[in-house]
C-alpha atoms as a PDB file:
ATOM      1  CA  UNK A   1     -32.864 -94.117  17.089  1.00  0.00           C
ATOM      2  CA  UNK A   2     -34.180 -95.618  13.727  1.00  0.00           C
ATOM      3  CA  UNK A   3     -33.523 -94.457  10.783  1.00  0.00           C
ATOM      4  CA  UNK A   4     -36.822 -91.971   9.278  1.00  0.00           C
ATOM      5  CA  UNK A   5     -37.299 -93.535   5.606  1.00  0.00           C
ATOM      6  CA  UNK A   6     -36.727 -90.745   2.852  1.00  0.00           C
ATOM      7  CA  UNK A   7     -39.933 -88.375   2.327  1.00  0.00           C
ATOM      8  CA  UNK A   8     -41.639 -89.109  -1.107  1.00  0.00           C
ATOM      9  CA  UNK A   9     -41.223 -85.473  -2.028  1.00  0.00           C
ATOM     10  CA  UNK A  10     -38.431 -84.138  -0.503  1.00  0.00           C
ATOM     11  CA  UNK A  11     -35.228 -82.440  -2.661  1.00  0.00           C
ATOM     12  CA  UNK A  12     -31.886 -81.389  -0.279  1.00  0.00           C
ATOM     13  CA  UNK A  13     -30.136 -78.901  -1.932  1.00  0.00           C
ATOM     14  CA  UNK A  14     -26.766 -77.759  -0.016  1.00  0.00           C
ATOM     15  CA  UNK A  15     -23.486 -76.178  -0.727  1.00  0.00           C
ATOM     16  CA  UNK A  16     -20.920 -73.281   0.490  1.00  0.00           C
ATOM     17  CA  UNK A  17     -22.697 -69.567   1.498  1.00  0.00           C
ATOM     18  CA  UNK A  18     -22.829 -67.882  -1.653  1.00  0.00           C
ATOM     19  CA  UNK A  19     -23.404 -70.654  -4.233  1.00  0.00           C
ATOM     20  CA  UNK A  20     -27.029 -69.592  -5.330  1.00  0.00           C
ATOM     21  CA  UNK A  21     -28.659 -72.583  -2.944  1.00  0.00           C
ATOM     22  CA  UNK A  22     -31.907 -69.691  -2.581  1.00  0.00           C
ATOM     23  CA  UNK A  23     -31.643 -68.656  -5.996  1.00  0.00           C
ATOM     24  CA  UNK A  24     -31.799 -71.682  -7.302  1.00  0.00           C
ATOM     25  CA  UNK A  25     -33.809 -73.230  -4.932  1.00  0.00           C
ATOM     26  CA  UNK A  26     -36.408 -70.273  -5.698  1.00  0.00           C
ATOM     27  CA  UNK A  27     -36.848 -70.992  -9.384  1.00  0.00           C
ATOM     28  CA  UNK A  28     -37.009 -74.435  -8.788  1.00  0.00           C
ATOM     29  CA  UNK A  29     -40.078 -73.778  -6.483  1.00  0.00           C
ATOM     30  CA  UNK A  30     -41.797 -71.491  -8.896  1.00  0.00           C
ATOM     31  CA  UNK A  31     -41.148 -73.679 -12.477  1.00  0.00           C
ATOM     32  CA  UNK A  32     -42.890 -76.936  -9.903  1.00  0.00           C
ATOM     33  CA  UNK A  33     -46.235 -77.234  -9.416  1.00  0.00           C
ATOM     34  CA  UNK A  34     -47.109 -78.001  -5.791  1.00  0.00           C
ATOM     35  CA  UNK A  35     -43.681 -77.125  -3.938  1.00  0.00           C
ATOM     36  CA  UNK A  36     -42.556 -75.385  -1.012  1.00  0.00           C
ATOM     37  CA  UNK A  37     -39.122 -74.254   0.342  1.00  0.00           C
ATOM     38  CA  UNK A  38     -37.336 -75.168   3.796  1.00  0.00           C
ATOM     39  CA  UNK A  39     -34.625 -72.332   4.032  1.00  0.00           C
ATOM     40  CA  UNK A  40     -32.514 -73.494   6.822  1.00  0.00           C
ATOM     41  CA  UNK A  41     -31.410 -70.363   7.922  1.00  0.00           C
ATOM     42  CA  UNK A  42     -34.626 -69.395   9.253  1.00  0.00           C
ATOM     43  CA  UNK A  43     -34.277 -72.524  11.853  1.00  0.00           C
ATOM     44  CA  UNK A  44     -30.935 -71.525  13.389  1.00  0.00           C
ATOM     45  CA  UNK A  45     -30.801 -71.646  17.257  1.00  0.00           C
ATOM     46  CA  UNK A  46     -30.904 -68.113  18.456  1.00  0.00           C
ATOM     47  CA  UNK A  47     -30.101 -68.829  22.026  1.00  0.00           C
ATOM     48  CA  UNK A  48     -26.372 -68.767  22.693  1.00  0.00           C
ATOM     49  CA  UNK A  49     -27.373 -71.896  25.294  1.00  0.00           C
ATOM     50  CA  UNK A  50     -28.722 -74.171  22.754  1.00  0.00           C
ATOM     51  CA  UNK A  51     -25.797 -74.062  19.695  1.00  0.00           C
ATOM     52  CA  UNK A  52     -21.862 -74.245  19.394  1.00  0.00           C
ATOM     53  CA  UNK A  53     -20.324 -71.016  20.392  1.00  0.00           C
ATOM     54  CA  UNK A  54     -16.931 -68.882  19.388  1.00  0.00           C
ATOM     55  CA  UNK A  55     -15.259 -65.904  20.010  1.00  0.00           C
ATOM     56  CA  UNK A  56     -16.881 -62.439  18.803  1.00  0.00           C
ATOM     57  CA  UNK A  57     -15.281 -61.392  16.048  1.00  0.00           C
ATOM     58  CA  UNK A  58     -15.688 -58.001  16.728  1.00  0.00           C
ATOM     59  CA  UNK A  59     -14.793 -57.971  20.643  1.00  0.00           C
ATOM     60  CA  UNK A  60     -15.116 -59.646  23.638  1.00  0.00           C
ATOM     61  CA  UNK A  61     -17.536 -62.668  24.214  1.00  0.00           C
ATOM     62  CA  UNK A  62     -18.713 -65.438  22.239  1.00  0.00           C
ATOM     63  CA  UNK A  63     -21.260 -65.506  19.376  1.00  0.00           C
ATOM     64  CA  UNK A  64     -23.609 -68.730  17.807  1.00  0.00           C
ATOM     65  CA  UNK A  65     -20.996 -69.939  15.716  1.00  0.00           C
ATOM     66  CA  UNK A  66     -23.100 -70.101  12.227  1.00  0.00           C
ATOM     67  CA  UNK A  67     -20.577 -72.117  10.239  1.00  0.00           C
ATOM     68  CA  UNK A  68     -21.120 -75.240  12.187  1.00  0.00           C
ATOM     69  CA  UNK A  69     -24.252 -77.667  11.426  1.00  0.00           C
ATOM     70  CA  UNK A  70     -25.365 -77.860  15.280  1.00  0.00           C
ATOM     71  CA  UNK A  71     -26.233 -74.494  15.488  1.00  0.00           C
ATOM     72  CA  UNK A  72     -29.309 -75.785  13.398  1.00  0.00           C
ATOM     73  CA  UNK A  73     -32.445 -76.362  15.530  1.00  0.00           C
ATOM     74  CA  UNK A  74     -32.576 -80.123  14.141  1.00  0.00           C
ATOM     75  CA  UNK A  75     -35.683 -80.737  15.961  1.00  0.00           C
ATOM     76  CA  UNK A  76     -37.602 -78.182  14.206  1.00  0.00           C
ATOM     77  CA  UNK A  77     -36.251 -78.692  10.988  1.00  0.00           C
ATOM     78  CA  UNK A  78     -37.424 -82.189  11.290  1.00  0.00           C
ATOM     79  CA  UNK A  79     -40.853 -80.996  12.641  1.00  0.00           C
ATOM     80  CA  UNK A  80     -41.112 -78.805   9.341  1.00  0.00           C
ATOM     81  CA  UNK A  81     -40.850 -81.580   6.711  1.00  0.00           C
ATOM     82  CA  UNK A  82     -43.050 -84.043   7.927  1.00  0.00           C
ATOM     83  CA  UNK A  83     -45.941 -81.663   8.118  1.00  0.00           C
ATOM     84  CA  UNK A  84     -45.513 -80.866   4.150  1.00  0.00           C
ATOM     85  CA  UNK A  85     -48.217 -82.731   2.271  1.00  0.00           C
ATOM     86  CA  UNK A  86     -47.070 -86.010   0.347  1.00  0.00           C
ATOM     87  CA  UNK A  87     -47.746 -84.579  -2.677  1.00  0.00           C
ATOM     88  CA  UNK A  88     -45.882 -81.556  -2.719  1.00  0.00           C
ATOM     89  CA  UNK A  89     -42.238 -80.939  -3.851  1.00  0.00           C
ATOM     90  CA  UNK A  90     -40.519 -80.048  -0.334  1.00  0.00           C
ATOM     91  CA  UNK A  91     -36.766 -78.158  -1.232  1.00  0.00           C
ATOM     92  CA  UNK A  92     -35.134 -78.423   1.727  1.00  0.00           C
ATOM     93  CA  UNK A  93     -32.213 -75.744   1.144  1.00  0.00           C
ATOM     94  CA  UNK A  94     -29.444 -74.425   3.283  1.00  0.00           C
ATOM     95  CA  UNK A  95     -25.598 -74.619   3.974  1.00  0.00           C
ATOM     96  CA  UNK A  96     -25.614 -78.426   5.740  1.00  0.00           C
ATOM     97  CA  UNK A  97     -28.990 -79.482   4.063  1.00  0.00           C
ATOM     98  CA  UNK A  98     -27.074 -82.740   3.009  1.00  0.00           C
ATOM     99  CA  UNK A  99     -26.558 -83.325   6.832  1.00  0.00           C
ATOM    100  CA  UNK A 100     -27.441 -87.122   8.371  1.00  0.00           C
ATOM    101  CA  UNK A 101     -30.656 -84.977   9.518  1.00  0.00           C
ATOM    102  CA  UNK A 102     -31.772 -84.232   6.124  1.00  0.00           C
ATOM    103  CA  UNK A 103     -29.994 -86.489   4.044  1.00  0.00           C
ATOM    104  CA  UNK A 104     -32.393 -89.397   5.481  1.00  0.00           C
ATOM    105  CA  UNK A 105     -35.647 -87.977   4.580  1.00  0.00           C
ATOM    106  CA  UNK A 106     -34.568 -87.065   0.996  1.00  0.00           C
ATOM    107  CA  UNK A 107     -35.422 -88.845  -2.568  1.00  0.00           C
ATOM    108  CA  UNK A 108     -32.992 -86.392  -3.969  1.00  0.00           C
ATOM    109  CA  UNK A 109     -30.062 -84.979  -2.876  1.00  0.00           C
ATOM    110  CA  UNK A 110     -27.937 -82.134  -4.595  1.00  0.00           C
ATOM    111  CA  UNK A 111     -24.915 -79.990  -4.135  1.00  0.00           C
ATOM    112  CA  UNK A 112     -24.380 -76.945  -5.878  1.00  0.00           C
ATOM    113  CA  UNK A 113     -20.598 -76.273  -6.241  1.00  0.00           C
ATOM    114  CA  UNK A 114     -19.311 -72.947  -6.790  1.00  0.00           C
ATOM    115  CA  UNK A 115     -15.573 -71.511  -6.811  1.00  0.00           C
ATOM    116  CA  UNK A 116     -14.603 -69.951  -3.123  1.00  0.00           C
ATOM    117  CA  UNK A 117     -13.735 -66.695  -4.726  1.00  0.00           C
ATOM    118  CA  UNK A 118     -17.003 -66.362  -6.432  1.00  0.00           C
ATOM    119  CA  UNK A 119     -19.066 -68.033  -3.310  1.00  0.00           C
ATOM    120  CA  UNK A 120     -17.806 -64.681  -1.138  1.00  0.00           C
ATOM    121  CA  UNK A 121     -17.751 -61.662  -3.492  1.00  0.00           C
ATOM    122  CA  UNK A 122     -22.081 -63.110  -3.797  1.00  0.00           C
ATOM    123  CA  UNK A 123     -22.548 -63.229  -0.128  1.00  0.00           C
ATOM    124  CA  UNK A 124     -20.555 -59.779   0.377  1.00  0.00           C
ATOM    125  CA  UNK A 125     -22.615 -58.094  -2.602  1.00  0.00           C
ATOM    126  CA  UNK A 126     -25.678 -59.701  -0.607  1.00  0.00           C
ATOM    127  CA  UNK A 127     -24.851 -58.532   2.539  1.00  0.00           C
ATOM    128  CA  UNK A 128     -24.164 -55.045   1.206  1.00  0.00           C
ATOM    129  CA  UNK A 129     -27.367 -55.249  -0.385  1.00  0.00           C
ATOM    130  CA  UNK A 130     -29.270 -55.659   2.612  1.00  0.00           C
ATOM    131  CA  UNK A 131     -27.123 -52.815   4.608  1.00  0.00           C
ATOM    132  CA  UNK A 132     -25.154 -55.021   6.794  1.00  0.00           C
ATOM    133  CA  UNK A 133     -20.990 -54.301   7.023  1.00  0.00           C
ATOM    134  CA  UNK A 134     -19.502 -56.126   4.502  1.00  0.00           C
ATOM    135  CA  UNK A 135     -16.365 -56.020   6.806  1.00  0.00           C
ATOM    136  CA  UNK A 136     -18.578 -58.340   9.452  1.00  0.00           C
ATOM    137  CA  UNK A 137     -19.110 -60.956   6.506  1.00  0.00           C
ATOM    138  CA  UNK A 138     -15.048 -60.589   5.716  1.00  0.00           C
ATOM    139  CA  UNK A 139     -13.796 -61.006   9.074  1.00  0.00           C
ATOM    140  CA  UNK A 140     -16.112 -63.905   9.801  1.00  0.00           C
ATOM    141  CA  UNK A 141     -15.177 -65.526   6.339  1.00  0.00           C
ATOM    142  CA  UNK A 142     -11.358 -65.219   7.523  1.00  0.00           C
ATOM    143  CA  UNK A 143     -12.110 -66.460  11.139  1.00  0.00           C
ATOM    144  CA  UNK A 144     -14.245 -69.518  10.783  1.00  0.00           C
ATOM    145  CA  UNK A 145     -16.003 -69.373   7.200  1.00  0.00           C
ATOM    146  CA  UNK A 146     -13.607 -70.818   5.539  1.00  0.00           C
ATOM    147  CA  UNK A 147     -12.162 -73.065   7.819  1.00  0.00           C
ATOM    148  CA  UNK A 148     -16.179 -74.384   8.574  1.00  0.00           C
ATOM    149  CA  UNK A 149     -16.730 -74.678   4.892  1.00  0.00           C
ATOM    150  CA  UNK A 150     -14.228 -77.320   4.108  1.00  0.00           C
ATOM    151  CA  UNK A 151     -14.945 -78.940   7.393  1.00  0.00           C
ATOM    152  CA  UNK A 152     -18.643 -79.623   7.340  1.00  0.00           C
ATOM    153  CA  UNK A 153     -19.830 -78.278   3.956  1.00  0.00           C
ATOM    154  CA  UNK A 154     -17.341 -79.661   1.114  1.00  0.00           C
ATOM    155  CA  UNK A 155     -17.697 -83.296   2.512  1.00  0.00           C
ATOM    156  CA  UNK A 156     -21.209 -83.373   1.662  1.00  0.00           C
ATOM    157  CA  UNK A 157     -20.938 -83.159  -1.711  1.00  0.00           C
ATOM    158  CA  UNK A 158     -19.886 -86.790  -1.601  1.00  0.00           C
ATOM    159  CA  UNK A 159     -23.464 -87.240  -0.247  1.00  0.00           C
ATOM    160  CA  UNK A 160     -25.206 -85.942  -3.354  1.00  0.00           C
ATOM    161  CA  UNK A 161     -26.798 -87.252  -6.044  1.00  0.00           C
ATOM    162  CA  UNK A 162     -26.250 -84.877  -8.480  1.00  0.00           C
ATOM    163  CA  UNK A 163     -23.465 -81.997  -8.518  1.00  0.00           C
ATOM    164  CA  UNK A 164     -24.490 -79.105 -10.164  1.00  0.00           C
ATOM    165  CA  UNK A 165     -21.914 -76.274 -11.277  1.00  0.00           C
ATOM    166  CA  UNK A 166     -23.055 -72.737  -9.525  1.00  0.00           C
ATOM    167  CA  UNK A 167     -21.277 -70.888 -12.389  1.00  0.00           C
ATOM    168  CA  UNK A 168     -23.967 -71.692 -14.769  1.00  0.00           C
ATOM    169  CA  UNK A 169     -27.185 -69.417 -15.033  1.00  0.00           C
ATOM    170  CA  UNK A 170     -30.282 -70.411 -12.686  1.00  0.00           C
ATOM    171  CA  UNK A 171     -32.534 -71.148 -15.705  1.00  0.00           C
ATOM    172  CA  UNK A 172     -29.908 -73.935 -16.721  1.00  0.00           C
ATOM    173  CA  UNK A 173     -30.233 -75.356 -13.136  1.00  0.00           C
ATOM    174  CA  UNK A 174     -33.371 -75.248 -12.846  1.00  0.00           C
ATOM    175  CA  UNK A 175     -33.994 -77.247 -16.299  1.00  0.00           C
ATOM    176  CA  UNK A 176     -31.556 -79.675 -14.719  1.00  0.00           C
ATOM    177  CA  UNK A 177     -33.307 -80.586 -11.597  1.00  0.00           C
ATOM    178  CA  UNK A 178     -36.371 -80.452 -13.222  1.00  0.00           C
ATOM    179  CA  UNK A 179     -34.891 -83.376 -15.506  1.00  0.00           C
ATOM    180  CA  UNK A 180     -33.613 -85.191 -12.218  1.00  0.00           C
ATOM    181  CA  UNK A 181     -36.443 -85.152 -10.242  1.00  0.00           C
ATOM    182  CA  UNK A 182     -38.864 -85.532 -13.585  1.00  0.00           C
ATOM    183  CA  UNK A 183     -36.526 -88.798 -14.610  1.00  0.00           C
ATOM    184  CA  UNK A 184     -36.381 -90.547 -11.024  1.00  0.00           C
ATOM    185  CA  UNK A 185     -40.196 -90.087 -10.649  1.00  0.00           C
ATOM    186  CA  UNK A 186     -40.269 -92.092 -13.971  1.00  0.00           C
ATOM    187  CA  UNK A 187     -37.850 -94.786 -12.771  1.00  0.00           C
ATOM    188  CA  UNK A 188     -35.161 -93.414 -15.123  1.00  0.00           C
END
């Protein structure tokens, strides 16, 4: 299959669960004129038939395993960014959005590093915040979290552009994409 050529508009922002990717990816949105966000999460397979599978961690039978990049419907991720208008700032963000599937249609490509310890205490605050057990988040972090995080997520930092330090506050992010995309649309 050819390769799609990048997307005039498109910005791939990736790294671990619990580095600020929506955060981030949020302000970015509102301080641009004419974006929209992609949140991959919302194009997960959700038919056990269709993604990779593993063993419940809370039981018997198997589960969509989350922490690998199949269990992303591809097809309507793809689907998604070509229907954004040309002129609009697509951010594409997510866990593997600096997979082959994305990184091809981007003009920018980021990852947004952040310490494991700090990555997990976020996305078990989070998860707490919403009401959800923040022993489910724990136990999956222990049984294939971690071990899918340095196996599909870390590499792709080697894919981006620009890494960007999740420690620092969102307003400082934001300025610095802001500066990235602003400079490469000026041939800088």
């Amino acid at each position: 299959m050819p390769l799609d050529p990048p997307i005039q508009n498109v910005l791939a922002l990736a790294g671990g669960a619990g580095s600020g990717k929506t955060t981030l990816a949020e302000s970015l949105a509102a301080a641009h004129p004419l974006s929209s966000l992609l949140h991959l999460d919302r194009y997960v397979h959700t038919q056990p038939g269709r993604a990779p599978l593993a063993p419940s961690i809370l039981g018997a039978g198997e589960v969509i395993d989350f922490s690998d990049p199949q269990s992303v419907d591809w097809g309507r991720v793809h689907q998604a960014v070509t229907e954004v208008p040309a002129e609009e700032l697509l951010v594409v963000e997510g866990t593997f959005a600096l997979e082959k599937q994305i990184l091809r249609l981007a003009r920018w490509t980021v990852y947004l590093d952040a310490p494991d310890d700090l990555r997990l205490a976020r996305k078990t605050l989070r998860k707490i915040g919403e009401g959800a057990d923040p022993r489910i988040s724990l136990l999956g972090y222990l049984a294939r979290g971690r071990e899918g995080h340095y196996r599909h997520v870390a590499p792709m930092r080697q894919n981006a552009g620009v890494v960007l330090d999740g420690t620092l506050p969102t307003k400082h992010l934001t300025d610095q994409l802001l500066t990235y995309v602003a400079d490469d649309a000026e041939g800088n």
